[in-house]
Protein backbone atom coordinates (compact mmCIF):
# COMPACT_ATOMS: atom_id res chain seq x y z
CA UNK A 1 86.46 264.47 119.04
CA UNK A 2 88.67 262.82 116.30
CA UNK A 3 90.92 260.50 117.01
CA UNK A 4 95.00 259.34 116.12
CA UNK A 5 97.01 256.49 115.35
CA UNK A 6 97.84 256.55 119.40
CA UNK A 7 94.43 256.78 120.48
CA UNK A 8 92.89 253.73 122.58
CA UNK A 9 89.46 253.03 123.51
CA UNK A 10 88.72 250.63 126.70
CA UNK A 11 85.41 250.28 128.45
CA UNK A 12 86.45 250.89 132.58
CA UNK A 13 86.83 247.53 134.74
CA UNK A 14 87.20 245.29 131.72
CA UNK A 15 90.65 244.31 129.89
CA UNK A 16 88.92 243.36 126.95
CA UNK A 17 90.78 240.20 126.71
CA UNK A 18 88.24 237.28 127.35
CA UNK A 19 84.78 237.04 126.28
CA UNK A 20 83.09 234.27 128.79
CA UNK A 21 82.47 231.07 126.97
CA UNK A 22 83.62 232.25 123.56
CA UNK A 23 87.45 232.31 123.10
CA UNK A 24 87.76 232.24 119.60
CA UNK A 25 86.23 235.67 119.91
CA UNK A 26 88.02 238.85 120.18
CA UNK A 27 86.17 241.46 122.49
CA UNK A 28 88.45 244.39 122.45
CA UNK A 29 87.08 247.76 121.93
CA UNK A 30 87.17 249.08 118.66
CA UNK A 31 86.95 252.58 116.44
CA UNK A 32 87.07 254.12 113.13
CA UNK A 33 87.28 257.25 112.25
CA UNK A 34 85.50 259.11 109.25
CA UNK A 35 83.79 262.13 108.51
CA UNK A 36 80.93 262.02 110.48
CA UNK A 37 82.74 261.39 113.61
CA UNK A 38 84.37 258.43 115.67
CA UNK A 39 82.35 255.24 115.99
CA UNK A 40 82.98 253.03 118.86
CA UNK A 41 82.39 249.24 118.93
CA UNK A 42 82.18 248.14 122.71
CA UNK A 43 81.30 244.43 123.25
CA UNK A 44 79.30 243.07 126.52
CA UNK A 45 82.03 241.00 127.49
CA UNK A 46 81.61 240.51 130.99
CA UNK A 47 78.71 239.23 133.09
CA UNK A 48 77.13 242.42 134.99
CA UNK A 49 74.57 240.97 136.92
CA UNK A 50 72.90 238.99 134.83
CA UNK A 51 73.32 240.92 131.64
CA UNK A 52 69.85 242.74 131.82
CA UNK A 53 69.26 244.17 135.04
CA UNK A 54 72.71 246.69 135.77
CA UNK A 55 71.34 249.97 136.65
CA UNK A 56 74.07 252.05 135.56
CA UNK A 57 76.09 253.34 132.34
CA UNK A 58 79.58 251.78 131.59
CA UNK A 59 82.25 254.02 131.32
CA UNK A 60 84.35 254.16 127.83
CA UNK A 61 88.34 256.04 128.33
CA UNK A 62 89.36 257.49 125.54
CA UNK A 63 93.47 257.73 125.94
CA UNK A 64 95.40 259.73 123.24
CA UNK A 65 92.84 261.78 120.77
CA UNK A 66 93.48 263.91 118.10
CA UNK A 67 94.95 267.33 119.51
C-alpha cells in the first residue's frame, strides 16, 4: 500500500484529539512514506481497560491511499 497527500490514518473509536493527562501532547496518528513501505505511528491515547489487559486488536482506517 503507498500512500498520497489525501491519505489519513485514524485508529477506530478514538479522535485522536486528547491524550488523558497530557495536553501539551499531540496524539494524532501519524505516517511516512518511503521505500520500504508506509510506517504508521499510532499512540495509546485512550484508557482501554486498564491499558494492559484489552483482549483484542485496535483497528487502524486508512482513508484515501495511493491508487
Amino acid at each position: 500500500m503507498r500512500a498520497s497527500d489525501a491519505t489519513r490514518i485514524e485508529v477506530v473509536g478514538h479522535a485522536g484529539r486528547t491524550l488523558e493527562y497530557r495536553d501539551a501532547v499531540d496524539p494524532a496518528p501519524r505516517w511516512h512514506q518511503d521505500e520500504h513501505g508506509l510506517h504508521i505511528s499510532i499512540m495509546s491515547a485512550h484508557r482501554l481497560y486498564n491499558m494492559w489487559d484489552w483482549p483484542n486488536p485496535l483497528v487502524v482506517k486508512i482513508s484515501q491511499p495511493a491508487a
